[in-house]
Each structure stands twice: as structure tokens, then as C-alpha cells.
N, C-alpha and C. Protein backbone atom coordinates (compact mmCIF):
# COMPACT_ATOMS: atom_id res chain seq x y z
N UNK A 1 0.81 -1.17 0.00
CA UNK A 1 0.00 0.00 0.00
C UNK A 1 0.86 1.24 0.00
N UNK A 2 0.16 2.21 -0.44
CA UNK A 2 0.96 3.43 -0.57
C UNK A 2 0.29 4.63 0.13
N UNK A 3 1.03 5.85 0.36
CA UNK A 3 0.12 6.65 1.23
C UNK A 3 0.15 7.83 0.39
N UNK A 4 -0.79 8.78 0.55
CA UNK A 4 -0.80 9.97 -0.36
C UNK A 4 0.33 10.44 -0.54
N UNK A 5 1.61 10.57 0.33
CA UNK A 5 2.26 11.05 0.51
C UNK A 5 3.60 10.25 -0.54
N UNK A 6 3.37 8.94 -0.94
CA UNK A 6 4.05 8.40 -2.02
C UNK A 6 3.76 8.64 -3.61
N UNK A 7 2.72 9.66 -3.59
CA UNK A 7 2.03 9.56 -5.38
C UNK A 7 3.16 10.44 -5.95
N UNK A 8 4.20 10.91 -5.33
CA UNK A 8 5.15 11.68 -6.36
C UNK A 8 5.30 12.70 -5.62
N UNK A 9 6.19 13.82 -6.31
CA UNK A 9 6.56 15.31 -6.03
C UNK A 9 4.92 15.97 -5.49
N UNK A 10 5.40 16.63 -4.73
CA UNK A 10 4.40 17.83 -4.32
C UNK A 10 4.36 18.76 -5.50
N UNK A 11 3.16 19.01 -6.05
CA UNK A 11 2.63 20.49 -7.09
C UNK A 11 3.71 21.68 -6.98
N UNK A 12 3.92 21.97 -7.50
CA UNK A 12 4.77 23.18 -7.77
C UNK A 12 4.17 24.69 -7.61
N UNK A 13 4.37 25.62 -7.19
CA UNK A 13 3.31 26.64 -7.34
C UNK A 13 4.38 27.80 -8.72
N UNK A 14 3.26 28.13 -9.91
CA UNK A 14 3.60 28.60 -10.67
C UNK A 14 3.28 30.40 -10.62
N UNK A 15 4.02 31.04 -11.17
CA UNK A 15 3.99 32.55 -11.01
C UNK A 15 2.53 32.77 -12.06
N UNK A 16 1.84 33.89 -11.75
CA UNK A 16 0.86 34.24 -12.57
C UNK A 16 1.31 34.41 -14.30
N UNK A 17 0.33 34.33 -15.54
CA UNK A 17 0.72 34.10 -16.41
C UNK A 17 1.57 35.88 -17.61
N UNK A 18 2.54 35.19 -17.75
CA UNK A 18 3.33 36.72 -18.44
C UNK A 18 2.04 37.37 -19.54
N UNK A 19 1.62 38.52 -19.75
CA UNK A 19 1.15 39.58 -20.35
C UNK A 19 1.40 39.84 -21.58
N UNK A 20 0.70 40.22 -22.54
CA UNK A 20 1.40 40.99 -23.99
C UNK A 20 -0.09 42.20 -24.20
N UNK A 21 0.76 43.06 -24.93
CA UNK A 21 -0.08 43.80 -25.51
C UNK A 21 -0.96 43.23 -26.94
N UNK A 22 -2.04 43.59 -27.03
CA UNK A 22 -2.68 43.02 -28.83
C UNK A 22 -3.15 44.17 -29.54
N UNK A 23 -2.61 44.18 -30.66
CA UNK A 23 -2.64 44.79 -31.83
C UNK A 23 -3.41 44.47 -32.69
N UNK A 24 -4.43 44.93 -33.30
CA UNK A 24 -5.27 44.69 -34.58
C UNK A 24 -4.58 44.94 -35.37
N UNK A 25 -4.62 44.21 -36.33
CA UNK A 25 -4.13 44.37 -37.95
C UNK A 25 -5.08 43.72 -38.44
N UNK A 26 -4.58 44.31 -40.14
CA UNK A 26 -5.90 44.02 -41.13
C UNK A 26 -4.87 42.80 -41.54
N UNK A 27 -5.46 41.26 -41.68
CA UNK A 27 -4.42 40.18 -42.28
C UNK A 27 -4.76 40.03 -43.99
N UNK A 28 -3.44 40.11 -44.34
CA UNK A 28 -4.16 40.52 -46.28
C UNK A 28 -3.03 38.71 -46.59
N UNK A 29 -3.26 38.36 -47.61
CA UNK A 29 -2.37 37.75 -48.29
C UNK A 29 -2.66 38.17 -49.79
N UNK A 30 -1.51 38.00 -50.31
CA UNK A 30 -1.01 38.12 -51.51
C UNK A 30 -0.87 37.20 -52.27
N UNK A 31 -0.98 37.09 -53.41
CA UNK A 31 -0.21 36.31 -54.44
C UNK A 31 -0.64 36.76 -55.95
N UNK A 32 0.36 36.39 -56.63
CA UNK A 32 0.99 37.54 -57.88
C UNK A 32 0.65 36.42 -59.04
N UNK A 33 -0.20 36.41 -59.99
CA UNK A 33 -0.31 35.95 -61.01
C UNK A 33 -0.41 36.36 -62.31
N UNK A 34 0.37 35.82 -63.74
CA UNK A 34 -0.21 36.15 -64.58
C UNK A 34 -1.26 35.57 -65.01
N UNK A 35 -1.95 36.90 -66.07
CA UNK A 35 -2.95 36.68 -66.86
C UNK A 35 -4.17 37.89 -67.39
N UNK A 36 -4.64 37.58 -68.04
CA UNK A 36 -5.69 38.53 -68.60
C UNK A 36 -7.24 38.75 -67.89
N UNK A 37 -8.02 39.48 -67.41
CA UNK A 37 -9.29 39.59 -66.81
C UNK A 37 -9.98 40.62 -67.97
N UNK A 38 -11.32 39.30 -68.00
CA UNK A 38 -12.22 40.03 -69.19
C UNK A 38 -13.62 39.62 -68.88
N UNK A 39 -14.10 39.79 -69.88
CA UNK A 39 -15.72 39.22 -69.76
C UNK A 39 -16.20 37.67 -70.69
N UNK A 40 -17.01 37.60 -70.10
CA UNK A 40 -17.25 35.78 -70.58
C UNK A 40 -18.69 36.37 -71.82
N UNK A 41 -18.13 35.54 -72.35
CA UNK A 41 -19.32 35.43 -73.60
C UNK A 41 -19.61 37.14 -74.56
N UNK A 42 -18.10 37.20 -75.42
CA UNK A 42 -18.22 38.47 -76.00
C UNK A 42 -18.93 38.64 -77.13
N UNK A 43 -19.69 39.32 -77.52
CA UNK A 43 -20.81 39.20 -78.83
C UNK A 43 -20.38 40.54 -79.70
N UNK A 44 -20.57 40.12 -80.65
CA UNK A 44 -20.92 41.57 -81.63
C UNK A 44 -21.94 42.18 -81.75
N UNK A 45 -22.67 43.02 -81.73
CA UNK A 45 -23.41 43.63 -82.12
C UNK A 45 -23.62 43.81 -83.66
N UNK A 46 -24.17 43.30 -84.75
CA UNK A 46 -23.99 43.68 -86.28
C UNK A 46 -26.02 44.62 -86.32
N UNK A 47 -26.00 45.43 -87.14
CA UNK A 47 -26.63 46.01 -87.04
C UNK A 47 -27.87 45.43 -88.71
N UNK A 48 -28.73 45.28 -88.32
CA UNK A 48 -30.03 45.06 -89.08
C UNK A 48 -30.94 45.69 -89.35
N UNK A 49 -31.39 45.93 -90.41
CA UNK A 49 -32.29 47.17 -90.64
C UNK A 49 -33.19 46.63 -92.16
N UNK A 50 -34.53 47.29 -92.40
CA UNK A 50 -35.17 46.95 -93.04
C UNK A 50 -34.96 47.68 -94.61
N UNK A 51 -34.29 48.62 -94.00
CA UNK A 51 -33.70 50.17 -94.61
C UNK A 51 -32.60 49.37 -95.88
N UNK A 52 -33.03 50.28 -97.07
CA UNK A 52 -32.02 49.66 -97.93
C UNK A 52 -31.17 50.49 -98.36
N UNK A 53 -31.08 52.11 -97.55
CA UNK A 53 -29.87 52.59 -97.88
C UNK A 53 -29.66 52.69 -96.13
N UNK A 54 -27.71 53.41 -95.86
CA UNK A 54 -27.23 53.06 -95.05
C UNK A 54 -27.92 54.56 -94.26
N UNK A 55 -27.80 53.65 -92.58
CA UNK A 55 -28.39 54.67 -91.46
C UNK A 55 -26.84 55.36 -90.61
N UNK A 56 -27.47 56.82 -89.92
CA UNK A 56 -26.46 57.06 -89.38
C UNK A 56 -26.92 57.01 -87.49
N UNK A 57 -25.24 56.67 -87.60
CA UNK A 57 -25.11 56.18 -85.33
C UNK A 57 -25.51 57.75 -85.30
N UNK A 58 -26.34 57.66 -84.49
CA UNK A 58 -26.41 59.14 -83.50
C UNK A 58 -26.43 59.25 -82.06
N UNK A 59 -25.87 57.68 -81.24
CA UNK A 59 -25.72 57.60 -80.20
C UNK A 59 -25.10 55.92 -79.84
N UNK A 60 -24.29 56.21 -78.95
CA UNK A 60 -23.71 54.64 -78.84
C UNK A 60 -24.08 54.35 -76.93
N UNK A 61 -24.12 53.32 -76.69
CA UNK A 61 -24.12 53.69 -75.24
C UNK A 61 -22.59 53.18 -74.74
N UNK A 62 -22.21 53.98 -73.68
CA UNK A 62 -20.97 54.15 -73.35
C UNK A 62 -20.28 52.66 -72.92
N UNK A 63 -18.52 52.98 -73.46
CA UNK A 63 -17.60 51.61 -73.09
C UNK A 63 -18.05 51.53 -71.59
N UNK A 64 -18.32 50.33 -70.92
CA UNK A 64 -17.74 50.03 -70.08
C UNK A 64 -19.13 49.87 -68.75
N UNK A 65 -20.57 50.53 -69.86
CA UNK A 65 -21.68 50.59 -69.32
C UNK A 65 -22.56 48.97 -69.38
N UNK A 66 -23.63 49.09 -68.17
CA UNK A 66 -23.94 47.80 -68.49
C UNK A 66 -25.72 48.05 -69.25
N UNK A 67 -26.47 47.37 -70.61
CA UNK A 67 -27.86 48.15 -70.88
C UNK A 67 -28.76 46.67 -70.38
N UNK A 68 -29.79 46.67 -69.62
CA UNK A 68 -30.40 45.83 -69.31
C UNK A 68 -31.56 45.56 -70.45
N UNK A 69 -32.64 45.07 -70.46
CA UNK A 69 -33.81 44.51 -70.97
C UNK A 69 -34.54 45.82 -71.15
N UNK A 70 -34.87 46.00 -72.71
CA UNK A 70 -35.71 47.36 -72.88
C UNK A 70 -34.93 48.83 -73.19
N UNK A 71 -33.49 48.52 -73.25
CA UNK A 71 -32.72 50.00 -72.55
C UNK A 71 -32.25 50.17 -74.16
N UNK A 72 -31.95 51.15 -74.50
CA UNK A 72 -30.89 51.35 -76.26
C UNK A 72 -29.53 51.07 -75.89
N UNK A 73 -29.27 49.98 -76.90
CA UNK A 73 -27.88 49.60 -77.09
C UNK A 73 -26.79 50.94 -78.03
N UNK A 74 -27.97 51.20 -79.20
CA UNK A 74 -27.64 52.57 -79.94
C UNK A 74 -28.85 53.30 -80.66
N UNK A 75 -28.58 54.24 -80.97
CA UNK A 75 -29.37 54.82 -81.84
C UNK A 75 -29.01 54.86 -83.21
N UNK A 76 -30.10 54.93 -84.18
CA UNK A 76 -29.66 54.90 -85.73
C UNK A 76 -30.40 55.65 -86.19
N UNK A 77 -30.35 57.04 -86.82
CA UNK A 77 -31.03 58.14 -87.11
C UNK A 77 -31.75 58.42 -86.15
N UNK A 78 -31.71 58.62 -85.07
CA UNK A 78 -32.39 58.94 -83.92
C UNK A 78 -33.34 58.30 -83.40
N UNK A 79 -32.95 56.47 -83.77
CA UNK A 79 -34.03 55.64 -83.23
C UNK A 79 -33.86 55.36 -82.25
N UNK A 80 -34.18 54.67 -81.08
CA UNK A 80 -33.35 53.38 -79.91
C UNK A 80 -33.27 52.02 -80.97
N UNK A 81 -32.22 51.14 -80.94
CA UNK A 81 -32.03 50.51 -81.18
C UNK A 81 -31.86 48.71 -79.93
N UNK A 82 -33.17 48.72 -79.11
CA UNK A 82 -33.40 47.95 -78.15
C UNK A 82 -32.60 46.95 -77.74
N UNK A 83 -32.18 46.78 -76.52
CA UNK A 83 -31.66 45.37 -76.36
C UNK A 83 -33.10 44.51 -75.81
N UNK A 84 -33.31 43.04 -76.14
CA UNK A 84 -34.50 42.34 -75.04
C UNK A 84 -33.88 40.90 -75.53
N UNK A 85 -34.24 40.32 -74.34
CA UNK A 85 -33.38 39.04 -74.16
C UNK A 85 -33.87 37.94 -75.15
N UNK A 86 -33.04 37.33 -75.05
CA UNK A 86 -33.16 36.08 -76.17
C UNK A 86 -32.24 35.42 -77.02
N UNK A 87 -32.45 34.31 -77.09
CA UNK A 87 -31.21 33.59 -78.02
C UNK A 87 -31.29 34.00 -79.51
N UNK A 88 -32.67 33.59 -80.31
CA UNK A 88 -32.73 33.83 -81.40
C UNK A 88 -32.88 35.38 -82.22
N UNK A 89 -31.78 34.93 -83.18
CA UNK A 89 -31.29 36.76 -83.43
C UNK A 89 -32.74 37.34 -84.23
N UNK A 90 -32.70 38.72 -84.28
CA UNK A 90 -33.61 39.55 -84.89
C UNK A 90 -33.66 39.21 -86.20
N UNK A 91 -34.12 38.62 -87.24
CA UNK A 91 -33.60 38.66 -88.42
C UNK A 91 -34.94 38.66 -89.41
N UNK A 92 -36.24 39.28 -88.83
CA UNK A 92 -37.24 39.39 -89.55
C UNK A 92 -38.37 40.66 -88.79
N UNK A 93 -39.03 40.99 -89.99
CA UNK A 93 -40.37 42.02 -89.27
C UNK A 93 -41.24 40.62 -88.72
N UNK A 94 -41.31 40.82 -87.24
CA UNK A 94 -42.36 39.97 -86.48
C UNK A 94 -44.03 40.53 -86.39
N UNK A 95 -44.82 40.51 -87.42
CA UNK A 95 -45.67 41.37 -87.40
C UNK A 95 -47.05 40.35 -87.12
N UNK A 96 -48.23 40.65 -87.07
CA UNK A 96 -49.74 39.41 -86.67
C UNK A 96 -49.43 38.69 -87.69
N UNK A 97 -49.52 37.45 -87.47
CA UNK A 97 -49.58 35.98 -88.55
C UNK A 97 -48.53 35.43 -88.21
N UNK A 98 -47.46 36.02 -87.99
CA UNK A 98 -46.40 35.71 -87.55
C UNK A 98 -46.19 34.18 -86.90
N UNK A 99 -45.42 33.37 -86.70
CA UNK A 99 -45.30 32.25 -85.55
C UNK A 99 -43.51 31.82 -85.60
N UNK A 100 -43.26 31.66 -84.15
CA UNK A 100 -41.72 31.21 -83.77
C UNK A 100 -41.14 31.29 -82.74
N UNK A 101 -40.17 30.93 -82.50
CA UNK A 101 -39.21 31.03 -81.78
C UNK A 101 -38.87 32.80 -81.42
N UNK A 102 -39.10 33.14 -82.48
CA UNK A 102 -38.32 35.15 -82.37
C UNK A 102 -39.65 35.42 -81.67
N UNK A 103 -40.80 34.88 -82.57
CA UNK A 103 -42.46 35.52 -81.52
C UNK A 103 -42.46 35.37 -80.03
N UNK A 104 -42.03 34.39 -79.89
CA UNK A 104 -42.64 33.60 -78.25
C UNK A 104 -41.21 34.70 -77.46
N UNK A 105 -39.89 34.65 -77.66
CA UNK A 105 -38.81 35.74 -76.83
C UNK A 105 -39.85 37.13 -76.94
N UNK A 106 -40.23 37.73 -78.23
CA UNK A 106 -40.73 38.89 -78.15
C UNK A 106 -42.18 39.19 -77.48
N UNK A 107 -42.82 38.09 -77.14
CA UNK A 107 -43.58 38.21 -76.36
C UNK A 107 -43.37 38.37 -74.57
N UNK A 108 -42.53 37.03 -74.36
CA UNK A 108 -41.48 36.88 -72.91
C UNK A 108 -41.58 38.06 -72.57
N UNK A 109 -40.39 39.14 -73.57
CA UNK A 109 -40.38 40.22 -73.08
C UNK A 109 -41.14 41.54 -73.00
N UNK A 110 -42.37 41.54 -73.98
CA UNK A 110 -43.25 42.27 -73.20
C UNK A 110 -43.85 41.99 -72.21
N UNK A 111 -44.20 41.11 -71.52
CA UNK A 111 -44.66 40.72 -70.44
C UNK A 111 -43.77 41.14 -69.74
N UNK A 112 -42.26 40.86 -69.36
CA UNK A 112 -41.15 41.14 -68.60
C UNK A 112 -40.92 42.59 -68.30
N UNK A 113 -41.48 43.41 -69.28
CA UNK A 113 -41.72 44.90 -69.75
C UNK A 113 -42.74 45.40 -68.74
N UNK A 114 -43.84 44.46 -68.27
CA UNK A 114 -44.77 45.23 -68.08
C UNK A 114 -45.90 45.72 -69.54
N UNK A 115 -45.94 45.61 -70.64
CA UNK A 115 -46.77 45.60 -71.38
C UNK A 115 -47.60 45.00 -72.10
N UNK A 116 -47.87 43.43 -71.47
CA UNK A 116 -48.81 42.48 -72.15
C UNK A 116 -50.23 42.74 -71.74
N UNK A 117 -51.40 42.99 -72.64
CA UNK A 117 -52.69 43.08 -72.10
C UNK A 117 -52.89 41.32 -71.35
N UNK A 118 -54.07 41.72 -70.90
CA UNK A 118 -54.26 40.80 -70.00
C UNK A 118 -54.62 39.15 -71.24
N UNK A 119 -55.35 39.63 -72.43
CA UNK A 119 -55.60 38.42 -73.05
C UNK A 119 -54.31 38.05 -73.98
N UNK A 120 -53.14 38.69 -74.53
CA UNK A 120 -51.96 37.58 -74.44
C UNK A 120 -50.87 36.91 -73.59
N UNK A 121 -50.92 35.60 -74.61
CA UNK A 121 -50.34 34.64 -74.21
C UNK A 121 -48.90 34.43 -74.48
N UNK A 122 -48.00 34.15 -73.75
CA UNK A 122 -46.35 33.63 -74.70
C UNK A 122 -46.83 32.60 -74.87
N UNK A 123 -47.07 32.27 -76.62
CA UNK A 123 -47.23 31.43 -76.89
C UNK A 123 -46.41 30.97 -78.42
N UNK A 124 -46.01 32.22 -78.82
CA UNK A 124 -45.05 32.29 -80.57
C UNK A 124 -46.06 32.49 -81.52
N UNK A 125 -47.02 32.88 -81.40
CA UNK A 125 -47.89 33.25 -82.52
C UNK A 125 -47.85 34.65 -82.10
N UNK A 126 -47.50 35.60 -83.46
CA UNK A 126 -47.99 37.35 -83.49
C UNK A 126 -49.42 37.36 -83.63
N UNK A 127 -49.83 37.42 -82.61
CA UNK A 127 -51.73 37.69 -82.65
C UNK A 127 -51.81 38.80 -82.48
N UNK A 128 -53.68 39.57 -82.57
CA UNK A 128 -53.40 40.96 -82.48
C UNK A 128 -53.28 41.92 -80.69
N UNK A 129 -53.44 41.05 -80.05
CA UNK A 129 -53.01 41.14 -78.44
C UNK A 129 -51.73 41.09 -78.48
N UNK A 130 -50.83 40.51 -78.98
CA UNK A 130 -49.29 40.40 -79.72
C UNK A 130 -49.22 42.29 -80.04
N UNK A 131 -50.07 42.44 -80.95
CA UNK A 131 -49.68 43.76 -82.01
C UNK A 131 -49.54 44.91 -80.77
N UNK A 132 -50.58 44.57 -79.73
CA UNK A 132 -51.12 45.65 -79.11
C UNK A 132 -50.02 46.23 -77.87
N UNK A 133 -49.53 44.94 -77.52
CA UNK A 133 -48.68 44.82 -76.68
C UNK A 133 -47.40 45.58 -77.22
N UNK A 134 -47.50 45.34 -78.57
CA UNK A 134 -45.94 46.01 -79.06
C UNK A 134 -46.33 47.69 -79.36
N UNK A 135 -47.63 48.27 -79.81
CA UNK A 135 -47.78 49.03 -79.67
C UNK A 135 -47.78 50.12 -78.82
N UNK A 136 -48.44 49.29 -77.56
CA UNK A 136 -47.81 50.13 -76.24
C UNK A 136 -46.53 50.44 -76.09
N UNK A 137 -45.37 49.00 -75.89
CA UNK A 137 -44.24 49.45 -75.71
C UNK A 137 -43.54 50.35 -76.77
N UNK A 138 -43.86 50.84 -78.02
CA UNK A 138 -43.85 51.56 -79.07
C UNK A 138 -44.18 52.94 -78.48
N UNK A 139 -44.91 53.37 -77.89
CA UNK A 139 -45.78 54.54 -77.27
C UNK A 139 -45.13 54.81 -76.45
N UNK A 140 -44.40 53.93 -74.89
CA UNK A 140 -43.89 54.28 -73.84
C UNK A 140 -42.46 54.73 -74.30
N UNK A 141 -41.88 54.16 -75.84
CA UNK A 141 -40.40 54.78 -76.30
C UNK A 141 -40.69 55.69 -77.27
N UNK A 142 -41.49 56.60 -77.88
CA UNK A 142 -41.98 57.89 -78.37
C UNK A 142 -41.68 57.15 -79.64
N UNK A 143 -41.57 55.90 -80.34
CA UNK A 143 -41.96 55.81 -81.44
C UNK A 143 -43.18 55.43 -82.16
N UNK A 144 -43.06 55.52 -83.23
CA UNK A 144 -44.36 54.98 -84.33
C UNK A 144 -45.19 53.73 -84.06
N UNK A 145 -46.65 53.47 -83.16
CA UNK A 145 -46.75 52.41 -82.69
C UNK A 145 -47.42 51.93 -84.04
N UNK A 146 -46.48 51.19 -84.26
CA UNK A 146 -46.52 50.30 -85.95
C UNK A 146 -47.36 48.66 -84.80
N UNK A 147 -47.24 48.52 -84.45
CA UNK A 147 -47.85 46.67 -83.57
C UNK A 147 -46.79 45.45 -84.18
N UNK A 148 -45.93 46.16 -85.17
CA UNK A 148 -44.10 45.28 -85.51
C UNK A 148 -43.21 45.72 -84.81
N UNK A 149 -42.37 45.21 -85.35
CA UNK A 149 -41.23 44.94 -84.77
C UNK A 149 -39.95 44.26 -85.74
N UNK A 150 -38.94 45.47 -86.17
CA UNK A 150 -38.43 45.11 -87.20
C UNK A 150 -36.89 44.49 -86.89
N UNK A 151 -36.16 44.30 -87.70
CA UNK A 151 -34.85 44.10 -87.14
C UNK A 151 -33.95 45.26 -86.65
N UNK A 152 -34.43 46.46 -87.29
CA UNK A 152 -33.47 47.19 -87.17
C UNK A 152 -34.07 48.24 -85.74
N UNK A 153 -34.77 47.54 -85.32
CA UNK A 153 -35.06 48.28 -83.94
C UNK A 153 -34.69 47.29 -82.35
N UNK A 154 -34.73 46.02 -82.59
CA UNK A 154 -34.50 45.74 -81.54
C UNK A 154 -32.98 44.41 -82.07
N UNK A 155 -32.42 44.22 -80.38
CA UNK A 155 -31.47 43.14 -80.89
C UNK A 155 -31.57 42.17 -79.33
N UNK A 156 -31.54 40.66 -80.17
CA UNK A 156 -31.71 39.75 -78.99
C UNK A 156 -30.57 39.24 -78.55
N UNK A 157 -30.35 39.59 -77.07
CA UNK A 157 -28.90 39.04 -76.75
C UNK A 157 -29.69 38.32 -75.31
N UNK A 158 -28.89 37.12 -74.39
CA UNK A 158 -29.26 36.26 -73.63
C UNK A 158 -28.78 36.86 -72.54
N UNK A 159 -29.82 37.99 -71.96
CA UNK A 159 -29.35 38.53 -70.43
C UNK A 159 -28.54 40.20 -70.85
N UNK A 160 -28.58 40.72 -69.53
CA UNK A 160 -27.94 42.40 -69.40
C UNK A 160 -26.56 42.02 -70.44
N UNK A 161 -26.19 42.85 -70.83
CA UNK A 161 -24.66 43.20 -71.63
C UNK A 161 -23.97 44.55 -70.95
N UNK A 162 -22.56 43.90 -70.62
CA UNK A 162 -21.91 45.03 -70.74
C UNK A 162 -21.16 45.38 -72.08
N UNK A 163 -21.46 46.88 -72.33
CA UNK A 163 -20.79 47.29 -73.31
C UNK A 163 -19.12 47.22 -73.51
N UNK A 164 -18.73 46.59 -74.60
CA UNK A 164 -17.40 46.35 -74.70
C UNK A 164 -16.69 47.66 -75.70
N UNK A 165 -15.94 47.13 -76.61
CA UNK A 165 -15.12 48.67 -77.58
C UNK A 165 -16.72 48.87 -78.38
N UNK A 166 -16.49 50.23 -78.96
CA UNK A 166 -17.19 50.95 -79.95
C UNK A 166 -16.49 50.35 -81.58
N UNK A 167 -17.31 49.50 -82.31
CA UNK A 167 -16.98 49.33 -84.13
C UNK A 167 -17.67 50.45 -84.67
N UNK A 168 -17.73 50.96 -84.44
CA UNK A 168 -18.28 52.39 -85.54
C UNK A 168 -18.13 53.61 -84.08
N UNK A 169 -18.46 54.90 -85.14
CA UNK A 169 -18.28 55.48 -84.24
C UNK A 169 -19.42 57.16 -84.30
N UNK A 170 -20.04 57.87 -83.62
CA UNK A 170 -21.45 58.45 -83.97
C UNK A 170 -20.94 59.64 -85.49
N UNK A 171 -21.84 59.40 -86.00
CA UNK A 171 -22.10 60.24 -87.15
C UNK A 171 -21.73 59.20 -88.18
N UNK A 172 -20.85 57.84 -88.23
CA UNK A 172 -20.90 57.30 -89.05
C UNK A 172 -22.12 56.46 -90.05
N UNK A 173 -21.81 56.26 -90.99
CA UNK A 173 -23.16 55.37 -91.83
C UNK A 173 -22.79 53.85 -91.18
N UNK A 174 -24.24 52.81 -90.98
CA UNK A 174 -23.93 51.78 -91.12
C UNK A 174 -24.75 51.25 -91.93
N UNK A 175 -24.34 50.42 -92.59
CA UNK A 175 -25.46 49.51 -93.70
C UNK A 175 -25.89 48.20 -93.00
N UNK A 176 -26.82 47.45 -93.31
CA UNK A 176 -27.23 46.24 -92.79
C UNK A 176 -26.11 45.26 -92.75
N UNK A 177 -25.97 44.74 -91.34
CA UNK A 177 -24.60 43.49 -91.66
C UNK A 177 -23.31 44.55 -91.05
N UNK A 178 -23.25 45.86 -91.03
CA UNK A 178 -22.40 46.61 -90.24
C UNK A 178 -22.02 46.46 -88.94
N UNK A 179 -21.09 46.33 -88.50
CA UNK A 179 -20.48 45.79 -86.48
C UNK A 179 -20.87 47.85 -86.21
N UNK A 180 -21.72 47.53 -84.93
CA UNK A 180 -21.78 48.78 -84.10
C UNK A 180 -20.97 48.82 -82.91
N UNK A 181 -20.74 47.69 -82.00
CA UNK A 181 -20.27 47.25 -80.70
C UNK A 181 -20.20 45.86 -80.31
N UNK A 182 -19.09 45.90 -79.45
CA UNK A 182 -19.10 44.52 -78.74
C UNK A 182 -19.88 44.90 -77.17
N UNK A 183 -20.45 43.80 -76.87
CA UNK A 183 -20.77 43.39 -75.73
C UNK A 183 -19.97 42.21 -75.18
């Protein structure tokens, strides 16, 4: 048997614990790489028009700006030249009788607009609830409410764009098939 007094050394008594001052710092790390920073998915802008002689830029929207759904990418004789979302490019007057793929985006986005009457449908047929809808949004941008919709007024790109370099530059002519901008 053993007695308390065999379990080993007696405890030690230790001095209270040493002090430091603390300092905030901001902790950053670094590291140094090459390479290039850009934007994903760069597009051209080529300009379309129904027009068979050439139009002039009378407004570009600025490098480096971003134009959402509805906003002018440019102007061409003092038109807006629309951005509204969509894969399939502008490449016809979408007018009643109409049916497609370009109908059913250009519908999407009047609704997305805020300008679909209550009886159309996205459905890809230009009906005349179709016409009416484009007419309004025609009215709310001070142009000619024609109830079409030509190429050379709107352009379908997939989501907001930021504006990249300027291909033309204002006061120039562009003809159909002409680069205005990258996005």
C-alpha cells in the first residue's frame, strides 16, 4: 500500500501568467499571377435594318456601361435601337400571322416589360393582343406604334450586356450586316 504522501513530487506553485499587448491588424495575403481579366461570352453587335440605304449612329451607349432589358444599345437616325433578351437573333419584321421562336422571346419580353394586355399569351404566334402589346411598348419609347417589330429596332442578346469597344463610331453610316459594338 501506498500513502498519499508516495504519489510523487508535491505540485509546484507557478507565477501568474506573463502579459502581452494586442494589436489589430488588417491580415491581407497576396499572391501575384499572370494573366488577362475580361468578360465571358463576347458578342458583336452587327446592325439590321429593313432600310435599304445606309443609317447614321447618332448615339452609342458608353464603353464600359452595363444596358439591361428594354434599354438602347444605340441609336440609328435617332431611333433606340433595343436590347430584349433572347437567343434567337432579330432577323425578320415579327408582325400578326407571324409564328416562332423570335415571336414567343418577343412576347417573354413584353410581359417582362410590363406591357402584355391581360388576353396575351407567350405562346409564338404574333396575334393581335401580340400587335397591341408592341404598340404600347412603341408609345412608352416615343416611337411609331406600328404593332411590328423590325430588325433594325431591336437586338436579342441572352441577359444584361456590358458594353465592350465601340466598331463604328457616332455620325458614321452603317449599312445592314455593319459591327456597331461589342458586348
Amino acid at each position: 500500500m501506498t500513502s498519499p504522501a508516495d504519489d510523487g513530487p508535491a505540485p509546484s506553485v507557478t507565477a501568474a501568467p506573463a502579459t502581452a499587448t494586442v494589436e489589430r491588424r488588417t491580415l491581407v495575403e497576396r499572391e501575384q499571377l499572370e494573366g488577362t481579366l475580361g468578360f465571358d461570352d463576347p458578342r458583336p453587335v452587327i446592325h439590321r435594318s429593313v432600310s435599304a440605304r445606309p443609317e447614321t449612329v447618332t448615339w452609342l451607349a458608353a464603353e464600359g456601361s452595363s444596358v439591361a432589358r428594354g434599354e438602347p444599345l444605340y441609336r440609328v437616325d435617332g431611333r433606340p435601337v433595343t436590347l430584349l433578351y433572347g437567343r434567337v437573333p432579330a432577323y425578320r419584321t415579327l408582325r400578326p400571322g407571324r409564328r416562332g421562336a423570335d415571336v414567343r422571346q418577343l412576347e417573354a419580353n413584353l410581359v417582362r416589360l410590363g406591357f402584355a394586355p391581360a388576353d396575351m399569351t407567350v405562346d409564338g404566334r404574333h396575334t393581335q393582343a401580340t400587335a397591341a402589346a408592341v404598340q404600347a411598348w412603341q408609345r412608352a419609347k416615343g416611337i411609331r406604334p406600328t404593332g411590328e417589330v423590325g430588325p433594325g429596332e431591336v437586338v436579342f442578346l441572352p441577359g444584361p450586356r456590358r458594353i465592350g469597344r465601340h466598331a463604328t463610331h457616332l455620325g458614321a453610316f452603317v449599312a445592314t450586316g455593319g459591327g456597331v459594338l461589342q458586348t
